[in-house]
N, C-alpha and C. Protein backbone atom coordinates (compact mmCIF):
# COMPACT_ATOMS: atom_id res chain seq x y z
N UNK A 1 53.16 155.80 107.94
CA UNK A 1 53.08 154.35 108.07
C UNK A 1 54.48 153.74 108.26
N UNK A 2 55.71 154.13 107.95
CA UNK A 2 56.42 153.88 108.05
C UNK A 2 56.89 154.09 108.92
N UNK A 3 57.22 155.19 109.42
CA UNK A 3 57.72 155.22 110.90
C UNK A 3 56.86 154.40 112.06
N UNK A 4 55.74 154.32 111.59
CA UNK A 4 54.90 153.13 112.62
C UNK A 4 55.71 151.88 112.42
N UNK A 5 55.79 151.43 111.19
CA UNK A 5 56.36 150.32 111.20
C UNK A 5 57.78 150.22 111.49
N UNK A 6 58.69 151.20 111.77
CA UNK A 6 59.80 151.24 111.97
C UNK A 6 59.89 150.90 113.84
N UNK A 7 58.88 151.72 114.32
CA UNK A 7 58.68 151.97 115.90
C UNK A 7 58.44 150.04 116.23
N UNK A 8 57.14 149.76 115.56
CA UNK A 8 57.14 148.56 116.08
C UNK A 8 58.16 147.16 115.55
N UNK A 9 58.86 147.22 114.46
CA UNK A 9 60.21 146.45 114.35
C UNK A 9 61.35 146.78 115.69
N UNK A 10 61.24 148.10 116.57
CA UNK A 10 61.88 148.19 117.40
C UNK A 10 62.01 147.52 118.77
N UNK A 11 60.35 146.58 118.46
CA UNK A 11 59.91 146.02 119.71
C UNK A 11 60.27 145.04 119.91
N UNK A 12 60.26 144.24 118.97
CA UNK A 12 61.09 142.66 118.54
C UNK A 12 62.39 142.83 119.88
N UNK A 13 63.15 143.24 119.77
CA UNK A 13 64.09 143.03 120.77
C UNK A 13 64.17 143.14 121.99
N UNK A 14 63.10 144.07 122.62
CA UNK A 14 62.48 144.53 123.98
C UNK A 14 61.99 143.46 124.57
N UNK A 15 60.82 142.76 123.27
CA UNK A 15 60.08 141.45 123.05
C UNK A 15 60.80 140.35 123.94
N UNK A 16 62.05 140.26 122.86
CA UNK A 16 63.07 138.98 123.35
C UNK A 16 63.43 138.99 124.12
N UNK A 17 63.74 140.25 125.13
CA UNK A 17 64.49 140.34 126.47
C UNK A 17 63.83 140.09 127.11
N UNK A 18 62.50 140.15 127.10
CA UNK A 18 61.19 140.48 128.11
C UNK A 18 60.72 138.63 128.36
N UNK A 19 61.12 137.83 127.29
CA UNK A 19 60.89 136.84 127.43
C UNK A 19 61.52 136.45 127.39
N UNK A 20 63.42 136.60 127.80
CA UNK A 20 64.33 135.91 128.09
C UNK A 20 64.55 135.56 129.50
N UNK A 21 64.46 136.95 130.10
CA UNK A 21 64.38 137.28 131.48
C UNK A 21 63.54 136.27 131.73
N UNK A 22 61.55 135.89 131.73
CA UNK A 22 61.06 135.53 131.77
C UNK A 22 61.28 134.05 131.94
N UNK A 23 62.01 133.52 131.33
CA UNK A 23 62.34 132.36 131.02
C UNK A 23 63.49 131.59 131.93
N UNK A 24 64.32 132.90 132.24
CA UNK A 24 65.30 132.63 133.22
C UNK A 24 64.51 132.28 134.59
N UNK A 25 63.56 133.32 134.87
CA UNK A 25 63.54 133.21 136.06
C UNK A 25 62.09 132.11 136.30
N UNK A 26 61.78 131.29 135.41
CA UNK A 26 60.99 130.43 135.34
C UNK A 26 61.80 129.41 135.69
N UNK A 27 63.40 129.11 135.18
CA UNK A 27 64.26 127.89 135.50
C UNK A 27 64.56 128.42 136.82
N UNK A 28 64.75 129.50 137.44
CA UNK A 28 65.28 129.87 138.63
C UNK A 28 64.39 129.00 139.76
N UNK A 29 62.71 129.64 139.10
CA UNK A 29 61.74 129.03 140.07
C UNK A 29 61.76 127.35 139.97
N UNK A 30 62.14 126.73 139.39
CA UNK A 30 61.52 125.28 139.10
C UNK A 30 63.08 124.72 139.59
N UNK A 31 64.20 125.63 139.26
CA UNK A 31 64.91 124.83 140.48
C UNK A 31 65.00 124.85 142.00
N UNK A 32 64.53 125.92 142.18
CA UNK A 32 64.07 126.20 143.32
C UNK A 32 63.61 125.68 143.71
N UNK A 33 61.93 124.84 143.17
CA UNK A 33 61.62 123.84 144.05
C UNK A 33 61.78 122.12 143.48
N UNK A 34 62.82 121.81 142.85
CA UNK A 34 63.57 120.85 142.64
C UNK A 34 64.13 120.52 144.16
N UNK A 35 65.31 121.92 144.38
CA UNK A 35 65.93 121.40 145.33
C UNK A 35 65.48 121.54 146.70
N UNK A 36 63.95 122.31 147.07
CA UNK A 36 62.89 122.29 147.98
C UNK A 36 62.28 120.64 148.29
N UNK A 37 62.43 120.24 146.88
CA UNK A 37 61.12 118.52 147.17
C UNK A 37 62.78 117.89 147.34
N UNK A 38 64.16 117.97 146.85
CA UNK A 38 65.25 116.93 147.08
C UNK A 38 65.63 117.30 148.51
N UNK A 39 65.91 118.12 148.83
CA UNK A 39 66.27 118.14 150.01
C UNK A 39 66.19 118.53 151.62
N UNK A 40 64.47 118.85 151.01
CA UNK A 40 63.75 118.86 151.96
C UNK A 40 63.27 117.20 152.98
N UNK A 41 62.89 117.87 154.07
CA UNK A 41 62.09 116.31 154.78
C UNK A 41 60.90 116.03 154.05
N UNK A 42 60.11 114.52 155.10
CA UNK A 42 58.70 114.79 154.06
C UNK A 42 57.61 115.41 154.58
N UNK A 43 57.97 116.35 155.60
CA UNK A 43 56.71 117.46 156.10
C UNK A 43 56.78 118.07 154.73
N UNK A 44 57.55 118.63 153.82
CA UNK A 44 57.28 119.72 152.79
C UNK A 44 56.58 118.87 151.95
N UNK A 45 56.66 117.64 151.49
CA UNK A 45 55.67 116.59 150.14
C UNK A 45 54.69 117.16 150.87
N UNK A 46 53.76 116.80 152.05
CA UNK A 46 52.73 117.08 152.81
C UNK A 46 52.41 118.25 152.69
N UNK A 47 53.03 118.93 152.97
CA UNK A 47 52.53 120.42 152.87
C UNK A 47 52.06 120.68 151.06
N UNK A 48 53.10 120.50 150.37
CA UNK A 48 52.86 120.41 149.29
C UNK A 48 51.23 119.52 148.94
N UNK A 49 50.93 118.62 149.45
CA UNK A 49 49.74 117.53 148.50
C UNK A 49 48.75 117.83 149.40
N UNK A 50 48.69 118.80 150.74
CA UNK A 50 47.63 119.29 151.35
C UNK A 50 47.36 120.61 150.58
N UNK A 51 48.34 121.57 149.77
CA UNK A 51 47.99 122.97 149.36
C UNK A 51 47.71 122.65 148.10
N UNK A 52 47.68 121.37 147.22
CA UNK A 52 47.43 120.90 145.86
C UNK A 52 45.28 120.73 145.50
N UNK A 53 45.52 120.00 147.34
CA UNK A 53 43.86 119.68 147.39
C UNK A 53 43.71 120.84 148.03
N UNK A 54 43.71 121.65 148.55
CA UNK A 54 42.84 122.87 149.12
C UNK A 54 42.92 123.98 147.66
N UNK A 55 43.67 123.80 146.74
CA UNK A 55 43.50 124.54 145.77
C UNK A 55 42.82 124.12 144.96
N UNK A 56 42.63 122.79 145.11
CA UNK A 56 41.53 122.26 143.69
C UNK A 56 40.01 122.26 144.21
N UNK A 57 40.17 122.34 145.69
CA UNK A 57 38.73 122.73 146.47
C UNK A 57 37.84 124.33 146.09
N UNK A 58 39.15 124.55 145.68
CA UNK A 58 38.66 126.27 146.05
C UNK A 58 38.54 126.59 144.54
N UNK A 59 38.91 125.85 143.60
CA UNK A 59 38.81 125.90 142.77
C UNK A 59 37.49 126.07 142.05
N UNK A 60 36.68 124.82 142.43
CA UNK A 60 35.37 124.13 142.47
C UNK A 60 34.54 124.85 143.18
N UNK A 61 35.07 125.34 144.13
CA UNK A 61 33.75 126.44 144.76
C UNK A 61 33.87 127.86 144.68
N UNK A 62 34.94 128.20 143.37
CA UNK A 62 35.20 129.34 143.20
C UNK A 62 35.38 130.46 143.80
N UNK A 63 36.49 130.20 144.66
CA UNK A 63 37.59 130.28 145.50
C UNK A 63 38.24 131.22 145.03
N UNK A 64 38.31 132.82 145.97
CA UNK A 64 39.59 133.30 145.31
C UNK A 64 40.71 133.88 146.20
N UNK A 65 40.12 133.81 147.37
CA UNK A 65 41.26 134.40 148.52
C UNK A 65 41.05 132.61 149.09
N UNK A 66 42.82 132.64 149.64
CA UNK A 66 43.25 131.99 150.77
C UNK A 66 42.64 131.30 152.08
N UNK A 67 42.15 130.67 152.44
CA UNK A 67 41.77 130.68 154.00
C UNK A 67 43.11 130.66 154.97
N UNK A 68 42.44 131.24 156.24
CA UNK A 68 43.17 131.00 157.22
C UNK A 68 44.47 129.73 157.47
N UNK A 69 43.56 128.74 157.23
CA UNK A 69 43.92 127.34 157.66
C UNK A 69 44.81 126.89 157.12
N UNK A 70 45.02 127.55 155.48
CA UNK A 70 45.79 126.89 154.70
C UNK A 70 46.93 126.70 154.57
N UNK A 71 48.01 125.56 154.60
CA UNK A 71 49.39 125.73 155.21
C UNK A 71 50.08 126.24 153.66
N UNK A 72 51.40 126.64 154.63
CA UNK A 72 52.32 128.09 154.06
C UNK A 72 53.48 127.18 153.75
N UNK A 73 54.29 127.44 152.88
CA UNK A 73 55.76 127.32 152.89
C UNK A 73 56.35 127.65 153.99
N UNK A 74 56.19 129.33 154.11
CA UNK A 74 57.08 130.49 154.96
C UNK A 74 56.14 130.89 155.98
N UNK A 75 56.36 131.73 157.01
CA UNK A 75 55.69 131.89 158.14
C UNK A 75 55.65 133.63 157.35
N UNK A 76 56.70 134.01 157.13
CA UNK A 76 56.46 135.22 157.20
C UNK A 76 56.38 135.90 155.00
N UNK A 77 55.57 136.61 154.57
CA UNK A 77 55.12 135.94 152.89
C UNK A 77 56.29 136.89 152.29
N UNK A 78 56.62 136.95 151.54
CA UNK A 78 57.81 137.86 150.61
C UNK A 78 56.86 138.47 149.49
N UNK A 79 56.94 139.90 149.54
CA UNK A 79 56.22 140.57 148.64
C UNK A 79 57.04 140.96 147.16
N UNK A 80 58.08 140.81 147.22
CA UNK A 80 59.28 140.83 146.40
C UNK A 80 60.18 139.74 146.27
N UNK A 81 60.95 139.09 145.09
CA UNK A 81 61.85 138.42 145.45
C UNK A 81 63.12 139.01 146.06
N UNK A 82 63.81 138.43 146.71
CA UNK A 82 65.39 138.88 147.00
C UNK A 82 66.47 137.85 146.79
N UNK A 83 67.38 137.96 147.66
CA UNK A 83 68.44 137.61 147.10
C UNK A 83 68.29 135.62 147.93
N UNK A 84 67.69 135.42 148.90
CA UNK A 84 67.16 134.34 149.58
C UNK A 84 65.86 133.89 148.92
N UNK A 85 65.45 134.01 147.75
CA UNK A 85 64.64 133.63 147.18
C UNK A 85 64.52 132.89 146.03
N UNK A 86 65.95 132.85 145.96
CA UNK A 86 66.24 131.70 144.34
C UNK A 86 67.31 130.85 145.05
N UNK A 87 66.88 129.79 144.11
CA UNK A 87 68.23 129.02 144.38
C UNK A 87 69.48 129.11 144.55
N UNK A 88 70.23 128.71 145.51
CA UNK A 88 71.96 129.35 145.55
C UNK A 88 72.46 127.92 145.60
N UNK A 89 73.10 127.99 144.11
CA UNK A 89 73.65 126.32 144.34
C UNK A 89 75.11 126.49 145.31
N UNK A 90 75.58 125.52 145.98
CA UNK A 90 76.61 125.03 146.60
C UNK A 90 77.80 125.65 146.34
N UNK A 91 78.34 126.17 147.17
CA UNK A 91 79.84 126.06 146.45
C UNK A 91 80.93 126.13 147.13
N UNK A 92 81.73 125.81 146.30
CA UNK A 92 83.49 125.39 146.40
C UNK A 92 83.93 125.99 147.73
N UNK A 93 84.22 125.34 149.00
CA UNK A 93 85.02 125.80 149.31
C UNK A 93 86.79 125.81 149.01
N UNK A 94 87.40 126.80 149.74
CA UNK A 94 89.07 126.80 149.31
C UNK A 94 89.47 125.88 150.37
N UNK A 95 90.60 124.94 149.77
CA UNK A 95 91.53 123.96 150.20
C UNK A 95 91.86 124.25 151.16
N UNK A 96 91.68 123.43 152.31
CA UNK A 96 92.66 123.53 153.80
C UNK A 96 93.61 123.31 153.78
N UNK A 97 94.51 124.46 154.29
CA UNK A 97 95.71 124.49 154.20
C UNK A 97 95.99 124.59 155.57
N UNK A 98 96.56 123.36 156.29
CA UNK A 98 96.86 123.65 157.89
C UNK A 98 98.32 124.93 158.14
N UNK A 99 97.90 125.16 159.06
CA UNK A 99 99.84 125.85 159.54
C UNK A 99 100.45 124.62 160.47
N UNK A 100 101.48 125.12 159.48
CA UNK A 100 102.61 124.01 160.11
C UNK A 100 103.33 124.03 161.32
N UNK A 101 103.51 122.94 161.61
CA UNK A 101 103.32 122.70 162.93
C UNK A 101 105.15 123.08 163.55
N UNK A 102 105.31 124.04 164.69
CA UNK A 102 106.44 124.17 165.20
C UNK A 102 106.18 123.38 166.01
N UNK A 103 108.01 122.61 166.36
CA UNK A 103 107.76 121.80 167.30
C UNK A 103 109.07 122.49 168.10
N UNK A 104 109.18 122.88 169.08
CA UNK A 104 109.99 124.15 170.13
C UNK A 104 111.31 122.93 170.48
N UNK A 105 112.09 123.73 170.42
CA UNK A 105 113.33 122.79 170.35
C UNK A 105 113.86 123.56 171.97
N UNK A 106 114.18 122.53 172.82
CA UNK A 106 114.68 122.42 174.23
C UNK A 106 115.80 122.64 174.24
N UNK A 107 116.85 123.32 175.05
CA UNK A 107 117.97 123.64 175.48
C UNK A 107 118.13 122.72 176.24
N UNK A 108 119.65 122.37 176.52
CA UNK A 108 120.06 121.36 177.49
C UNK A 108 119.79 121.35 178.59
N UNK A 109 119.71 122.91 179.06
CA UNK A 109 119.04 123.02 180.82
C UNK A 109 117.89 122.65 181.28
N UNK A 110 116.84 123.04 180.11
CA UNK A 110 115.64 122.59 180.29
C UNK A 110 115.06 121.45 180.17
N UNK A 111 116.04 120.44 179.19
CA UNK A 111 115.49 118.76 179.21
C UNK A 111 116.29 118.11 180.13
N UNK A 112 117.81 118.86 180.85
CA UNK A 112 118.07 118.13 181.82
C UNK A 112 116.88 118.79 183.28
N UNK A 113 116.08 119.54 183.17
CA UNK A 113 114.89 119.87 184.52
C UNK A 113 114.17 118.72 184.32
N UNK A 114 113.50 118.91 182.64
CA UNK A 114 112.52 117.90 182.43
C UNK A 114 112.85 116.01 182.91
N UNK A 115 113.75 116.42 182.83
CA UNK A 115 114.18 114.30 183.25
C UNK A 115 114.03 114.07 184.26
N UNK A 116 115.18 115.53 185.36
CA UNK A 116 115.09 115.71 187.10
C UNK A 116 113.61 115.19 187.38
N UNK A 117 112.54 115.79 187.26
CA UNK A 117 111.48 115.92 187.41
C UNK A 117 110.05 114.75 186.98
N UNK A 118 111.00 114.44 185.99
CA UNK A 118 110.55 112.84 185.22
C UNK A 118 110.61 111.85 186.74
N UNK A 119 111.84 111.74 186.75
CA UNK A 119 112.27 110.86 187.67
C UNK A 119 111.84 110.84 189.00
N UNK A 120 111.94 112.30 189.73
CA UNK A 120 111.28 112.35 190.86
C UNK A 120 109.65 111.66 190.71
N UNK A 121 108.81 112.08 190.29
CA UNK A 121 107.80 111.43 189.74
C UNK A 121 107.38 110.13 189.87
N UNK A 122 108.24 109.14 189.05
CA UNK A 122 108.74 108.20 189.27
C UNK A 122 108.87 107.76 190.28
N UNK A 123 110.15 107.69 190.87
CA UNK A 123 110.51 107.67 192.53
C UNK A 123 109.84 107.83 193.21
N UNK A 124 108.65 108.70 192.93
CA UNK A 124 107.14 108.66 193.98
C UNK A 124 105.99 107.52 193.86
N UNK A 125 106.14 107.26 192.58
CA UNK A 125 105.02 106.44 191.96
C UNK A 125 105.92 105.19 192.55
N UNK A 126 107.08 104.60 192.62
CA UNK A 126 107.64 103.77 192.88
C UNK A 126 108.38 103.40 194.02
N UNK A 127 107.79 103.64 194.91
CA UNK A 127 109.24 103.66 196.26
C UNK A 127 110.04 102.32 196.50
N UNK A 128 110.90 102.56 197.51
CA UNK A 128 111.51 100.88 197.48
C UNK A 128 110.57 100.39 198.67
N UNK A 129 109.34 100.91 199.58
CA UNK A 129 109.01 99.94 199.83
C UNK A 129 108.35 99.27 199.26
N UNK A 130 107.63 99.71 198.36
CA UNK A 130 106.92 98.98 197.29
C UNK A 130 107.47 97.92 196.63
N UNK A 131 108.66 98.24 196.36
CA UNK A 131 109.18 97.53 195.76
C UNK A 131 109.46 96.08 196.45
N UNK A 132 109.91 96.65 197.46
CA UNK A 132 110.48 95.39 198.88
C UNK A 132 108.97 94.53 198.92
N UNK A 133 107.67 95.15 199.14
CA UNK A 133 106.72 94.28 198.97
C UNK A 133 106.66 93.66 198.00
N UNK A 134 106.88 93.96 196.68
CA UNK A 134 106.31 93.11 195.05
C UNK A 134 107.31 91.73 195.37
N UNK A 135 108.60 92.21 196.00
CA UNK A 135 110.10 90.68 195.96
C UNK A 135 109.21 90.09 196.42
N UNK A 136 109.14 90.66 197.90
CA UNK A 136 108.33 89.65 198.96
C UNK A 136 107.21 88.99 198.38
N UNK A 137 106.53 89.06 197.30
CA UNK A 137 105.28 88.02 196.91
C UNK A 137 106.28 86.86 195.78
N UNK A 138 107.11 87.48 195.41
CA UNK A 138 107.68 86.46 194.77
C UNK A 138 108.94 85.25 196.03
N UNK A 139 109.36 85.59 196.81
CA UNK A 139 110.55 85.08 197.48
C UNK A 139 109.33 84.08 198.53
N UNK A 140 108.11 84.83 199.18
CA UNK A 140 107.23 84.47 200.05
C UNK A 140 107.86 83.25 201.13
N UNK A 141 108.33 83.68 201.75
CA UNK A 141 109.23 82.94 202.89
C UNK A 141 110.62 82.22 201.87
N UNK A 142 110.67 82.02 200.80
CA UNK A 142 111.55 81.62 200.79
C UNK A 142 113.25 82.25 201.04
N UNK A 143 114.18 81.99 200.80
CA UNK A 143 115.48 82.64 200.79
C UNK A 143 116.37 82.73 199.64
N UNK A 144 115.45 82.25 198.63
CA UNK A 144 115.69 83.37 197.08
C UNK A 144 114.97 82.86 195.96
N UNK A 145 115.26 83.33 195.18
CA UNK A 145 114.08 82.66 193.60
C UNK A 145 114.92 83.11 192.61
N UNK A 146 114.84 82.30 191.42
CA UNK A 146 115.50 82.67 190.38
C UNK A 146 114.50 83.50 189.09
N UNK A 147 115.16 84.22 189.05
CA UNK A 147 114.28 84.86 187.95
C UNK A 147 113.08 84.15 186.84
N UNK A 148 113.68 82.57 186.38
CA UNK A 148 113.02 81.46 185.81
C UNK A 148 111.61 81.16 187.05
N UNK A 149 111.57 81.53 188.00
CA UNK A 149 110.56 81.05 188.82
C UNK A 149 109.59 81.94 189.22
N UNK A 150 109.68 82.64 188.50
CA UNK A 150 108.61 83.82 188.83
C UNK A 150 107.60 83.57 187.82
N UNK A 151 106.28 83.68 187.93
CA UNK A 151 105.05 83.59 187.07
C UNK A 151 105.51 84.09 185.53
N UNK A 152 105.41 83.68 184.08
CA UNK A 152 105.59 84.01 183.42
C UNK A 152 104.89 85.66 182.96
N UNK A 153 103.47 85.56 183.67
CA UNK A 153 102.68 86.58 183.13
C UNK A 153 102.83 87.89 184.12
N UNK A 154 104.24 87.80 184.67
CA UNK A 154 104.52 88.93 186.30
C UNK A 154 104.66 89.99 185.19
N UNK A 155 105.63 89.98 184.06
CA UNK A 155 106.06 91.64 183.43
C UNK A 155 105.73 90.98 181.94
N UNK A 156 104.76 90.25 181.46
CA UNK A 156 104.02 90.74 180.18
C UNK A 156 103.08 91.48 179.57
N UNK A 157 103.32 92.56 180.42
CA UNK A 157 102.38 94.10 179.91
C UNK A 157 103.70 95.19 180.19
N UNK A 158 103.09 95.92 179.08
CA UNK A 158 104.05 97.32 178.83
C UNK A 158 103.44 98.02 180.40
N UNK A 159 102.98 98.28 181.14
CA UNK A 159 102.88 98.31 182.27
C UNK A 159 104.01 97.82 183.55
N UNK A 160 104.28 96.52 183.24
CA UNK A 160 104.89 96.00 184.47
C UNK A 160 106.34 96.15 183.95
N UNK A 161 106.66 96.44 182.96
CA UNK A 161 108.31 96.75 182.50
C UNK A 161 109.04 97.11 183.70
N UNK A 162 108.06 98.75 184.30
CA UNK A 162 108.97 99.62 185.74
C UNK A 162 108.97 99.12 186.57
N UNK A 163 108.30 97.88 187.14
CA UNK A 163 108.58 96.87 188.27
C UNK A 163 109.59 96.26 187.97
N UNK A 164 110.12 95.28 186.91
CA UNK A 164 111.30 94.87 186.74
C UNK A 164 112.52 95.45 186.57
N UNK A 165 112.26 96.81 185.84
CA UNK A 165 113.52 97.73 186.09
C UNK A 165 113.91 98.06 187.33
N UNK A 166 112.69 98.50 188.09
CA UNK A 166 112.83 99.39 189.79
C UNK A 166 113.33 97.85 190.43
N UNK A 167 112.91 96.51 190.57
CA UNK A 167 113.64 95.89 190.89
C UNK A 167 114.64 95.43 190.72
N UNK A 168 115.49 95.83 189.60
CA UNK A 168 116.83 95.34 189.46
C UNK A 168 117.74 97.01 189.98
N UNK A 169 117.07 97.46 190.12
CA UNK A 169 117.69 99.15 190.07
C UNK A 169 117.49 99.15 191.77
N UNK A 170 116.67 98.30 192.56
CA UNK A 170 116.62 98.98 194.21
C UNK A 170 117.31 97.48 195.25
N UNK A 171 117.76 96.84 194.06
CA UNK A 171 118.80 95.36 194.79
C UNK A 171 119.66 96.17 195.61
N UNK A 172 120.33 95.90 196.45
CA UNK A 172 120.92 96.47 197.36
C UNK A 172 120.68 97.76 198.05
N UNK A 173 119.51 98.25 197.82
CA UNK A 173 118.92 99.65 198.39
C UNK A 173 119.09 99.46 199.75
N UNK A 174 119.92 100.74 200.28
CA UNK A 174 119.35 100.63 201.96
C UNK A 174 118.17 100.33 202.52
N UNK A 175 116.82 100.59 201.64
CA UNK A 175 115.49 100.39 202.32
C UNK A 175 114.83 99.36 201.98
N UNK A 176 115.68 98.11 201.22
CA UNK A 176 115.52 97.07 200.53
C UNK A 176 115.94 96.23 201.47
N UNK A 177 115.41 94.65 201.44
CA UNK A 177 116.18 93.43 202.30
C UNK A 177 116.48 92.30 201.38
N UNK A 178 116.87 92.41 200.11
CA UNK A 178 117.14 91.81 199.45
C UNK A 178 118.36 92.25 198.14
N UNK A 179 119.11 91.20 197.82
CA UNK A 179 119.97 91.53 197.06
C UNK A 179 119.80 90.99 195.33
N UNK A 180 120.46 90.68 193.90
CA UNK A 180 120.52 90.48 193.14
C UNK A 180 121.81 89.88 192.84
N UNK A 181 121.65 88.95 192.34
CA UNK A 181 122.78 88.06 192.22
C UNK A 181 122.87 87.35 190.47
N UNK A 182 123.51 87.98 189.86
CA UNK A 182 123.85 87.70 188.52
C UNK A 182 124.15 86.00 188.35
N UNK A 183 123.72 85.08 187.62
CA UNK A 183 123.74 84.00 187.62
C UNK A 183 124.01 83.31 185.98
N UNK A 184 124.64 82.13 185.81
CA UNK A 184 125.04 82.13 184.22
C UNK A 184 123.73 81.22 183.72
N UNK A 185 124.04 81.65 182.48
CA UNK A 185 123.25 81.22 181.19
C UNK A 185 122.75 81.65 180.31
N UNK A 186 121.67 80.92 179.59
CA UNK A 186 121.00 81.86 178.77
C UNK A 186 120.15 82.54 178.93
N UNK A 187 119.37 84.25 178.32
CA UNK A 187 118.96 85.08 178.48
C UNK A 187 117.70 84.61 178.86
N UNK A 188 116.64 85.08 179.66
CA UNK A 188 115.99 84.82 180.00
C UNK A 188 114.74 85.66 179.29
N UNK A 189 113.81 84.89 178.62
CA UNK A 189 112.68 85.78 177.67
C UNK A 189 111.17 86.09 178.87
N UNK A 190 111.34 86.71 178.93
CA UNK A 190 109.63 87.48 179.81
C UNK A 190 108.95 88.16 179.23
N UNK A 191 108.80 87.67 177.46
CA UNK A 191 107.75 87.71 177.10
C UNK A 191 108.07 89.50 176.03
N UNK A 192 107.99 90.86 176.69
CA UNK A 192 108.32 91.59 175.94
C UNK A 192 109.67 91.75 176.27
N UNK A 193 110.38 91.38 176.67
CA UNK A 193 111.98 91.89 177.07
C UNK A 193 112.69 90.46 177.23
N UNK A 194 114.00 90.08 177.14
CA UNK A 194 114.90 89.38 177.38
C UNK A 194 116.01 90.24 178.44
N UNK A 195 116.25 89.41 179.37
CA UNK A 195 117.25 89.45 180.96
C UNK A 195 117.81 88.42 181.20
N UNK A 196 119.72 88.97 181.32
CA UNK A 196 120.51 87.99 181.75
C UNK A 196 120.48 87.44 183.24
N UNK A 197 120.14 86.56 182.95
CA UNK A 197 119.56 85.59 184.40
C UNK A 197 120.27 86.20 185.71
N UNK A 198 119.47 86.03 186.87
CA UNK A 198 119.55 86.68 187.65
C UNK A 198 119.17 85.82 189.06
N UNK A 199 118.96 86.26 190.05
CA UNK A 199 118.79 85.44 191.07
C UNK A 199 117.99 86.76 192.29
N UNK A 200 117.02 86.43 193.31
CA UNK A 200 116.74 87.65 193.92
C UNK A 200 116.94 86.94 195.43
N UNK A 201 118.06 87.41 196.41
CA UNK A 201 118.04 86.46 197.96
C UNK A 201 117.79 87.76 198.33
N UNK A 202 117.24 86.89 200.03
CA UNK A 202 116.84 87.80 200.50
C UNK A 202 117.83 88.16 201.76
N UNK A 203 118.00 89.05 202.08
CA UNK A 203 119.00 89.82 202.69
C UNK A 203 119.20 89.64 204.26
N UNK A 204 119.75 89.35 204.92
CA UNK A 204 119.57 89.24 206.82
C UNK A 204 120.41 90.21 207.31
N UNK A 205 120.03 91.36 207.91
CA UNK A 205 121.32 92.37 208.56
C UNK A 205 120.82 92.94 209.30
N UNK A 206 121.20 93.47 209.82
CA UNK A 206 120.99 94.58 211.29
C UNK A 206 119.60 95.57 211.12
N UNK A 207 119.49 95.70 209.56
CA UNK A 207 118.53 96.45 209.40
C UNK A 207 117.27 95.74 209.49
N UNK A 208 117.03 94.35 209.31
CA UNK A 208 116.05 93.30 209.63
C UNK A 208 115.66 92.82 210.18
N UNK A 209 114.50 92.72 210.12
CA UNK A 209 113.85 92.20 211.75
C UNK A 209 113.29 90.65 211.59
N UNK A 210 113.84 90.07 210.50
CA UNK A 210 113.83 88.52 210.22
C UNK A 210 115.22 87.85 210.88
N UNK A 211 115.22 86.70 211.49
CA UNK A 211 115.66 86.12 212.13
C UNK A 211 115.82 84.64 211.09
């Protein structure tokens, strides 16, 4: 009798594991579908409150296999749990850490190419006849204009800056018919830049076919 009773005092602890385990994987399941009804759409409520009434149907008519019809969680059934079968809460990713950024440092040969090449650019985007046309809308027959007489809104965009530079930079250009003539006073404001007053005539020479 005693060793009987010794054998079954041995069970008590088998007992407890057997219903610890048990217990675990009862919270496993119920969070499981915690975070099934939170963060699921509401096709799964549906699915859910259609398999609630087909089970209380089958219940009542003493029901013990499945029908066909009856909707599934899963398409395909798990005869075992695995490792996709419990909840996997979220986790931590590690801190982004960018790589730092090299920024390649230029030799003198190569940022004096890069400017060459700037400029040509430029010089294309800008020719002096272009330029000779933009005077010509400002001078428009006349035989000169002062810088004060040009539309205020001609170079108030970061845009039109290179028209006023290329025109003070192609005054006396061979392919130009007009000159620049420095004139006194005070600076003249055009809005993003200030220019010491200036004057633009227009040029008569051999190279012109104005009379």
């Amino acid at each position: 009798m005693r060793f009987i009773i010794d054998k079954l005092e041995t069970l008590d602890p088998l007992l407890a594991e057997i219903d610890r385990r048990h217990a675990q994987y009862l919270r496993t399941s119920l969070k499981q579908i915690k975070y099934q009804l939170v963060s699921a759409d509401g096709s799964f409520q549906d699915k859910l409150a259609a398999i609630a009434k087909h089970l209380s149907a089958m219940q009542q008519e003493k029901e013990r296999w499945l029908p066909d019809e009856m909707p599934a969680f899963q398409v395909m059934p798990v005869s075992l749990p695995d490792a996709n079968s419990f909840y996997t809460p979220p986790r931590r990713r590690a801190p982004f850490a960018p790589q730092p950024v090299a920024v390649p440092v230029l030799d003198a040969a190569r940022m004096r190419a890069l400017q060459e090449r700037t400029l040509r650019e430029m010089s294309h985007a800008i020719t002096p006849a272009k330029i000779q046309h933009f005077v010509d809308g400002f001078l428009n027959g006349k035989p000169s204009v002062h810088i004060r007489d040009i539309p205020a809104d001609t170079f108030a965009r970061p845009q039109d800056l290179p028209w006023l530079i290329y025109t003070i930079a192609y005054a006396n250009h061979p392919e130009t018919r007009y000159t620049l003539n420095p004139e006194p006073g005070e600076p003249v404001d055009l809005g993003l830049v200030q220019v010491a007053p200036f004057r633009l005539t227009r040029r008569f020479d051999s190279m012109s076919n104005e009379k």
